[in-house]
N, C-alpha and C. Protein backbone atom coordinates (compact mmCIF):
# COMPACT_ATOMS: atom_id res chain seq x y z
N UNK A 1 42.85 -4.09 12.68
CA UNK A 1 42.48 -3.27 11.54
C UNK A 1 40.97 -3.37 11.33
N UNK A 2 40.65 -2.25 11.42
CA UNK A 2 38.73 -2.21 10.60
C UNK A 2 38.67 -2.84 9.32
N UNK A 3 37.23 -3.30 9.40
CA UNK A 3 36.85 -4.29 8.17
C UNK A 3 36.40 -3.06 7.19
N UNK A 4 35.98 -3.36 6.23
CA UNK A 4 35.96 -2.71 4.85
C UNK A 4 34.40 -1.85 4.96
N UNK A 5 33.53 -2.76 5.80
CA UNK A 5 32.42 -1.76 5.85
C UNK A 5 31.99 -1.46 6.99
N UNK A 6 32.68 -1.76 7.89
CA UNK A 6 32.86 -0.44 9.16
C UNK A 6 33.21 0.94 8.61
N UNK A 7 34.60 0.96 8.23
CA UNK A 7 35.11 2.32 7.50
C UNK A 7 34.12 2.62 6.59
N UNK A 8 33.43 2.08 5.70
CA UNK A 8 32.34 2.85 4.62
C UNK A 8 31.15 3.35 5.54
N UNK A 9 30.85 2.83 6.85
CA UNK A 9 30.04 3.23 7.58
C UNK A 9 30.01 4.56 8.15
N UNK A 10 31.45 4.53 8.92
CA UNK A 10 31.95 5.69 9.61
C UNK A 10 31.76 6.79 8.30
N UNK A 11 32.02 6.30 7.28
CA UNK A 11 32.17 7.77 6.47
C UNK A 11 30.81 8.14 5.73
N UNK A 12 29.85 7.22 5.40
CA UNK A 12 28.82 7.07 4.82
C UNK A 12 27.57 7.86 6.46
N UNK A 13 28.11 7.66 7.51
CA UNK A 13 27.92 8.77 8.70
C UNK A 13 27.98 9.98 8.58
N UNK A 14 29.10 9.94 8.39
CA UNK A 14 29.96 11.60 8.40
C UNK A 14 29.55 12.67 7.43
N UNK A 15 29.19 11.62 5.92
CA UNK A 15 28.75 12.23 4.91
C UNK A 15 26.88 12.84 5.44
N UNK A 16 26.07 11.75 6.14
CA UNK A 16 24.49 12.05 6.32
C UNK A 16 24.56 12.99 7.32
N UNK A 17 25.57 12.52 8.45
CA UNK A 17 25.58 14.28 9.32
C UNK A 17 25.79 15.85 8.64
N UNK A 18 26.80 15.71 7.79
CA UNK A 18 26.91 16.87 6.74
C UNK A 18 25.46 17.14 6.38
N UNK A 19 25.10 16.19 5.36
CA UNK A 19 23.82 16.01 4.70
C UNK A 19 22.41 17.04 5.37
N UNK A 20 22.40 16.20 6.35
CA UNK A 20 21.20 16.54 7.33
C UNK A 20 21.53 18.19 7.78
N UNK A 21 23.43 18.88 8.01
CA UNK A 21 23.42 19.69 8.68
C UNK A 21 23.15 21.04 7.83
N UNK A 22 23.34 20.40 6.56
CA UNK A 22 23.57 21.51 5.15
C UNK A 22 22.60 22.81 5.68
N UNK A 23 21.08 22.33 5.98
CA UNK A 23 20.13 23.44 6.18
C UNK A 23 20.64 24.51 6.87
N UNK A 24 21.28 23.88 7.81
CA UNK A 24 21.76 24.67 8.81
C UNK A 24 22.87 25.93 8.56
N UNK A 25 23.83 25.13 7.79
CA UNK A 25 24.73 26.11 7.14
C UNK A 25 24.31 26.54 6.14
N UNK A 26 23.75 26.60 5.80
CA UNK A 26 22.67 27.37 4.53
C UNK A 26 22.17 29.45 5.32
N UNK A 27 21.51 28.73 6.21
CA UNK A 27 20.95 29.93 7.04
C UNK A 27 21.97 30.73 7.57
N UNK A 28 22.96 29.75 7.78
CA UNK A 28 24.71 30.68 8.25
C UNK A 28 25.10 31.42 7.02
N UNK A 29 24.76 30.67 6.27
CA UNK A 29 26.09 31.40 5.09
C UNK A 29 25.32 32.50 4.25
N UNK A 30 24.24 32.39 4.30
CA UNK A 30 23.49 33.69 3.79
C UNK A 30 22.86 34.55 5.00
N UNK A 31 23.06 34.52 6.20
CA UNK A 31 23.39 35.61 7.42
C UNK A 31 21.65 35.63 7.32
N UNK A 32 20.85 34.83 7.36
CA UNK A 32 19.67 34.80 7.94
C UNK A 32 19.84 34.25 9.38
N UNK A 33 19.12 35.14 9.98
CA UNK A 33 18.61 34.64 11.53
C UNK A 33 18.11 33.19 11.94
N UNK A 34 18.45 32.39 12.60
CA UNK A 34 17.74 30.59 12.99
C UNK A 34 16.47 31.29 13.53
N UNK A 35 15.70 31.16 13.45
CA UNK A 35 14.56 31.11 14.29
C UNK A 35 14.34 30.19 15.58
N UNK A 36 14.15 30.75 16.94
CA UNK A 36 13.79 29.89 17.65
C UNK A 36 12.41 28.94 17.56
N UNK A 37 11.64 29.48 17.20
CA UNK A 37 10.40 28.94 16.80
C UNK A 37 10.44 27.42 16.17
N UNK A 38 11.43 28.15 14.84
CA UNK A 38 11.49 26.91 14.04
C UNK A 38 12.37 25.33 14.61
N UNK A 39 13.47 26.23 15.39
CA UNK A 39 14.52 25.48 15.96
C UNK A 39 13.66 24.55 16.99
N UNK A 40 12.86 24.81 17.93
CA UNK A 40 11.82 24.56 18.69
C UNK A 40 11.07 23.30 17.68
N UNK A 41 10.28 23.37 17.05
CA UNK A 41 9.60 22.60 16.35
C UNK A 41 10.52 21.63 15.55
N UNK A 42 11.61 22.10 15.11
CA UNK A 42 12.18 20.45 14.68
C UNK A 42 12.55 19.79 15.54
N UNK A 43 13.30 20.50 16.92
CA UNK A 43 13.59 19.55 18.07
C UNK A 43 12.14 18.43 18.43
N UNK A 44 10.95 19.44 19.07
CA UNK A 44 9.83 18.43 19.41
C UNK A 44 9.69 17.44 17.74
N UNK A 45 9.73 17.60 16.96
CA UNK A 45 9.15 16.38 16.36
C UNK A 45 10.51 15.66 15.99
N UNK A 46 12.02 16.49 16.17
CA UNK A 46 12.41 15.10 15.76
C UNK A 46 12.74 14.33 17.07
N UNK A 47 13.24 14.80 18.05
CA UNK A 47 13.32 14.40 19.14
C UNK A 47 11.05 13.41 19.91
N UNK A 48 10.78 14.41 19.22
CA UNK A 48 9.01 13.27 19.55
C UNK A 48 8.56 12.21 18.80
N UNK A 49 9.28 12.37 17.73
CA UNK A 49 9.24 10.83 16.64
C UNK A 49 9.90 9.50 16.94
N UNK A 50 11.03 10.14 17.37
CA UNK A 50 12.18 9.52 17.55
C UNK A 50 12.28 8.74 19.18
N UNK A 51 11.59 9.41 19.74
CA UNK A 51 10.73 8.83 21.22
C UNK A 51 9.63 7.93 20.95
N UNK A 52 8.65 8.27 20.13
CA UNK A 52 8.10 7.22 20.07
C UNK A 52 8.23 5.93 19.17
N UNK A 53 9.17 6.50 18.29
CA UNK A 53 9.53 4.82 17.64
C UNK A 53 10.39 4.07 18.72
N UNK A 54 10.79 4.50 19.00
CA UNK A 54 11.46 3.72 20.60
C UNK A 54 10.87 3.26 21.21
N UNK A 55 9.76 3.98 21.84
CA UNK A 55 8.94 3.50 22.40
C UNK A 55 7.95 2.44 22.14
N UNK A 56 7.38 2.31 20.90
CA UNK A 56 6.40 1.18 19.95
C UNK A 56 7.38 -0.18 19.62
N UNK A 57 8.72 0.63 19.18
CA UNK A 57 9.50 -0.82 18.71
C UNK A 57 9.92 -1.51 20.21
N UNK A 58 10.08 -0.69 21.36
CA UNK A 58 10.58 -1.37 22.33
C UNK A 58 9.51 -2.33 23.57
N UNK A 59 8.41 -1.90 23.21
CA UNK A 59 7.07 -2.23 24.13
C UNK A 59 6.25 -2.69 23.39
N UNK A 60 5.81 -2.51 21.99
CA UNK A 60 4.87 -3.72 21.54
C UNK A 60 5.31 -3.97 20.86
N UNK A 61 6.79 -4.30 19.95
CA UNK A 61 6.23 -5.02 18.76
C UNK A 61 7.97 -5.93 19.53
N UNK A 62 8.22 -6.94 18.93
CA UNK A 62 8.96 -7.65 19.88
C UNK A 62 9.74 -8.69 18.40
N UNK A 63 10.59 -9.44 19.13
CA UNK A 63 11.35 -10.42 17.87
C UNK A 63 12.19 -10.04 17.01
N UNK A 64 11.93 -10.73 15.64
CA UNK A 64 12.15 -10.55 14.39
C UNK A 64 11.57 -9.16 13.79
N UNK A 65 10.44 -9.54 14.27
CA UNK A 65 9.27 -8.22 13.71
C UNK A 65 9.56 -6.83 13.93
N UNK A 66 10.50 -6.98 15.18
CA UNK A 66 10.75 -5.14 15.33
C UNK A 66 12.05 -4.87 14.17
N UNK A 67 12.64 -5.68 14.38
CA UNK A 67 13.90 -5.50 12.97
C UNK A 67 13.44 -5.18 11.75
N UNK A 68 11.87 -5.92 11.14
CA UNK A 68 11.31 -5.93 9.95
C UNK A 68 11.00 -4.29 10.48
N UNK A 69 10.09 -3.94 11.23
CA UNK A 69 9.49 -2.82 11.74
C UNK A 69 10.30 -1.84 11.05
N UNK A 70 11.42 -2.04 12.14
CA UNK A 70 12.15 -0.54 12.04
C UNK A 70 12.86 -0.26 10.83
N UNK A 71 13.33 -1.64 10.02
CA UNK A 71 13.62 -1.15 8.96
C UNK A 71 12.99 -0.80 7.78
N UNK A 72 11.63 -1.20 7.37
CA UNK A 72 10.61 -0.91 6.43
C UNK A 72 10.28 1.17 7.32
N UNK A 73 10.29 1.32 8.31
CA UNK A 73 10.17 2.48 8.69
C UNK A 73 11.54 3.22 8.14
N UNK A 74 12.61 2.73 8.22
CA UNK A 74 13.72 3.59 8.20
C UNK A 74 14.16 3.84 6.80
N UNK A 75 13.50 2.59 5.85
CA UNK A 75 13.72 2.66 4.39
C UNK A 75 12.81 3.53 3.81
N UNK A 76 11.10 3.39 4.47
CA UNK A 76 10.27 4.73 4.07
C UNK A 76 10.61 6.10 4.68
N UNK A 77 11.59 5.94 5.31
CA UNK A 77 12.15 7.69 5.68
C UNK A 77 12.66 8.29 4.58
N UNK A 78 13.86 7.48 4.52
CA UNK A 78 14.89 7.31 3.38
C UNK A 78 14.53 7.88 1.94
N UNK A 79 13.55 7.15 1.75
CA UNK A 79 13.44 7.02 0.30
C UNK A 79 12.70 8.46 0.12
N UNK A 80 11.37 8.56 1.24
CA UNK A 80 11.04 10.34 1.14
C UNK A 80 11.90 11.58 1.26
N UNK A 81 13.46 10.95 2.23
CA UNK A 81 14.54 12.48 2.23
C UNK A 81 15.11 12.45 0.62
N UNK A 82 14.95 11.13 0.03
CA UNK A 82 15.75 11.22 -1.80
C UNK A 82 15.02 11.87 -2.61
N UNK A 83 13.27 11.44 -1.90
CA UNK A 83 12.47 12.12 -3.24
C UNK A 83 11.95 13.72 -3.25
N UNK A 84 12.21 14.15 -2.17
CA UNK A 84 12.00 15.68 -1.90
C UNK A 84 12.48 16.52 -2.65
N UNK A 85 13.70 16.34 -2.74
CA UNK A 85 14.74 17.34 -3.69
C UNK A 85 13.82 17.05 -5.21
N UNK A 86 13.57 15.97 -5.13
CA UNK A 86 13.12 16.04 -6.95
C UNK A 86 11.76 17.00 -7.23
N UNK A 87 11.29 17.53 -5.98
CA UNK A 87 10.12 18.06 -6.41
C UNK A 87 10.57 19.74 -7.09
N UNK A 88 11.79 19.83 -6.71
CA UNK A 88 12.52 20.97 -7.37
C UNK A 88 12.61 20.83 -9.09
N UNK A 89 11.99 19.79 -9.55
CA UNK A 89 12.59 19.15 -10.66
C UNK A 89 11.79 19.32 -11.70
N UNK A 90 10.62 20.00 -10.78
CA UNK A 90 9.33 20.46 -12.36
C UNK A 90 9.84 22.04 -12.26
N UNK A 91 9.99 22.90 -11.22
CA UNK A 91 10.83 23.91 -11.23
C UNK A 91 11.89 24.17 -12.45
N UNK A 92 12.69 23.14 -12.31
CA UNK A 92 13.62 23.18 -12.89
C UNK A 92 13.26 22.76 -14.64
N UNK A 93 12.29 22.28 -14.85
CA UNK A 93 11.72 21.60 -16.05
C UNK A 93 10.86 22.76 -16.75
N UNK A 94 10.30 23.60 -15.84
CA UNK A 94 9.12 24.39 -15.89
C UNK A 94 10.22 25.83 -16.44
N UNK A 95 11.31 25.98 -15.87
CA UNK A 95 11.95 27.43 -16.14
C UNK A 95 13.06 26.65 -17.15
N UNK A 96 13.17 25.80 -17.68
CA UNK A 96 14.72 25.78 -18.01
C UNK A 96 15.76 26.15 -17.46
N UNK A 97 15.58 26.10 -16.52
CA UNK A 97 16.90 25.97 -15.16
C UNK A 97 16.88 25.80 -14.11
N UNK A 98 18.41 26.09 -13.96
CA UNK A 98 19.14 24.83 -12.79
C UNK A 98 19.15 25.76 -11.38
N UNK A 99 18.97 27.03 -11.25
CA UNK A 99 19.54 27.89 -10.35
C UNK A 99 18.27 27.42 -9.09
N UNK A 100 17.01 26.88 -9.49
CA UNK A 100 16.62 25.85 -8.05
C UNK A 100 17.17 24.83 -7.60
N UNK A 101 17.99 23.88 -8.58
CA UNK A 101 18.52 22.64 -7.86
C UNK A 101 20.16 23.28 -7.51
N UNK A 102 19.87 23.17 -6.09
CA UNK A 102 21.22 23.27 -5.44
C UNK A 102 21.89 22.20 -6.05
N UNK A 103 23.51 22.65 -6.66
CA UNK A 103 24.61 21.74 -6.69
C UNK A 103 24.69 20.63 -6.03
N UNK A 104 25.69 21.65 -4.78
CA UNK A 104 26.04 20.30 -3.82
C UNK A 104 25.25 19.77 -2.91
N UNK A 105 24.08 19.90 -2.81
CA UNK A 105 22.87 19.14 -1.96
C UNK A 105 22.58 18.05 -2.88
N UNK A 106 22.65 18.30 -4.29
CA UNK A 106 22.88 16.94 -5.19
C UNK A 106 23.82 16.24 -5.43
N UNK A 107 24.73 16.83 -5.39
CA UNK A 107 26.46 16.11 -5.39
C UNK A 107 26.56 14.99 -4.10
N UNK A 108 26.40 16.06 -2.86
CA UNK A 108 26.41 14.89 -1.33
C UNK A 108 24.98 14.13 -1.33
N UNK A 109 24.02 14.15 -2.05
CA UNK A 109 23.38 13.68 -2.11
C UNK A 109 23.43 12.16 -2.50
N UNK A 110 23.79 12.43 -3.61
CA UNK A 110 24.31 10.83 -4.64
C UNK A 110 25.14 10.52 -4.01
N UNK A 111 26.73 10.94 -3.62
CA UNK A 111 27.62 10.53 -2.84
C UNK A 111 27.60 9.47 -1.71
N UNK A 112 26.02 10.48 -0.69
CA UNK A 112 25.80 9.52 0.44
C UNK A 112 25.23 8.12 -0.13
N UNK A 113 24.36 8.41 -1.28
CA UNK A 113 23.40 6.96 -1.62
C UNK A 113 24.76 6.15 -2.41
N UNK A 114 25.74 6.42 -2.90
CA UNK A 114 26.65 5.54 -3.33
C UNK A 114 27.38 5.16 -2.48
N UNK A 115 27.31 5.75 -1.31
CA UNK A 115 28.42 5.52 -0.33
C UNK A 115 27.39 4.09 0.91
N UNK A 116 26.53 4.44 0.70
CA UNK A 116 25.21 3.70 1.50
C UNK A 116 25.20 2.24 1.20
N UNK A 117 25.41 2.73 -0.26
CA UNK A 117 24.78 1.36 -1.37
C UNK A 117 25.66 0.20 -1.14
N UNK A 118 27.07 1.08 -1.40
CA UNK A 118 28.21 0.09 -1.23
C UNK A 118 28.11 -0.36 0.42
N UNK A 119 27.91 0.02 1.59
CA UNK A 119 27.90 -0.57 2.93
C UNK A 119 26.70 -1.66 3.02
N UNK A 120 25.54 -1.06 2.32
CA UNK A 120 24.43 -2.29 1.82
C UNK A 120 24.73 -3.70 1.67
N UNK A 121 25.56 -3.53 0.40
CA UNK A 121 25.92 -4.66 -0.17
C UNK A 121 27.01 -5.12 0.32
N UNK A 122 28.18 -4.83 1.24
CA UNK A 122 28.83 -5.39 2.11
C UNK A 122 28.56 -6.01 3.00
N UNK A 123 27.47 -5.71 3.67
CA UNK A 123 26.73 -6.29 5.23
C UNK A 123 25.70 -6.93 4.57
N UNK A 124 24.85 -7.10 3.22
CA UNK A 124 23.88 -7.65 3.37
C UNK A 124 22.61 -7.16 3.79
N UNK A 125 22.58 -5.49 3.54
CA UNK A 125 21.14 -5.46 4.32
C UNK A 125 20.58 -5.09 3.72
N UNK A 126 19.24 -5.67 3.33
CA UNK A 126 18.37 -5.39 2.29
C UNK A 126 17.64 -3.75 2.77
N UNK A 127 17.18 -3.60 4.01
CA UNK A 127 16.96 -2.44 4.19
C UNK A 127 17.47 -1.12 3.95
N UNK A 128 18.61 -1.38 4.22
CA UNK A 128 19.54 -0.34 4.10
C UNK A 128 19.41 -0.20 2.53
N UNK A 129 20.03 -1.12 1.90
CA UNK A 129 19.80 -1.43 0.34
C UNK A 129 19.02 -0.57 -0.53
N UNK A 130 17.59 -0.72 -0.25
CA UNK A 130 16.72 -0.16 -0.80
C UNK A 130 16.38 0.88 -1.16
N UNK A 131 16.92 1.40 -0.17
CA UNK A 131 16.35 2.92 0.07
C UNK A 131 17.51 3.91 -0.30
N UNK A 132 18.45 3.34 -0.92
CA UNK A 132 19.22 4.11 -2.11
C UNK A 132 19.53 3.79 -3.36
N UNK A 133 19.16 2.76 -3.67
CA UNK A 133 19.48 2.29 -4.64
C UNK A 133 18.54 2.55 -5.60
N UNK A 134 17.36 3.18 -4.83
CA UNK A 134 15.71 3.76 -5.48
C UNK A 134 16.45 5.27 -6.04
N UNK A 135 17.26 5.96 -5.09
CA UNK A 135 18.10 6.91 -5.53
C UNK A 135 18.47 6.66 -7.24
N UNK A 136 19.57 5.84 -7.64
CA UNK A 136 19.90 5.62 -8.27
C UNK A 136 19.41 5.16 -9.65
């Protein structure tokens, strides 16, 4: 039988793949065209970011230190995909309404950071930890 925060993992996954894919079905569901262009440019940088943190954590930085590394990197990702949406929030302050803050991009939003929080504090990882609980 799986332990208690394996399963919060797998689903606290399932939920950030949604998360991350929303944009995507966004452009589906209102019958706008993907752009190759654009499609093009998130591949090179996320696929070129994502090469070179591999590359830096795997060739110079070595030990303990790449663990500290990658997770002070992965918690400052984190914490900038939580605080983005809020910049909708003077929008929303500025008109007296809500029709800029998407619903459920806030609903799965909190969801994932509660769902995060709790795998956090099961395993112990302060990294992980952090960078939702700033959510909250």
């Amino acid at each position: 039988m799986a332990s208690l925060s394996f399963i919060i993992g797998i689903i606290g996954n399932i939920i950030s793949i949604l998360v991350f894919a929303s944009p995507m079905y966004y452009k589906l569901a209102n019958g706008i065209e993907i752009q190759v262009k654009s499609m093009k440019l998130v591949a090179i940088f996320d696929v070129g970011f994502l090469g070179a943190v591999i590359a830096v954590t795997l060739l110079a930085i070595h030990g303990s230190l790449r663990f500290t590394f990658v997770g002070i990197l992965c918690a400052a990702l984190t914490i900038g995909m939580y605080a983005a949406p809020l910049a909708v929030m003077r929008i929303v302050i500025k008109t007296a309404s809500v029709e800029y803050m998407p619903f459920f991009l806030s609903f799965f939003l909190f969801l994932n950071a509660g769902v995060w929080s709790v795998y956090a504090f099961l395993v112990k990882d302060f990294f992980v930890g952090v960078s939702f609980l700033i959510f909250f």
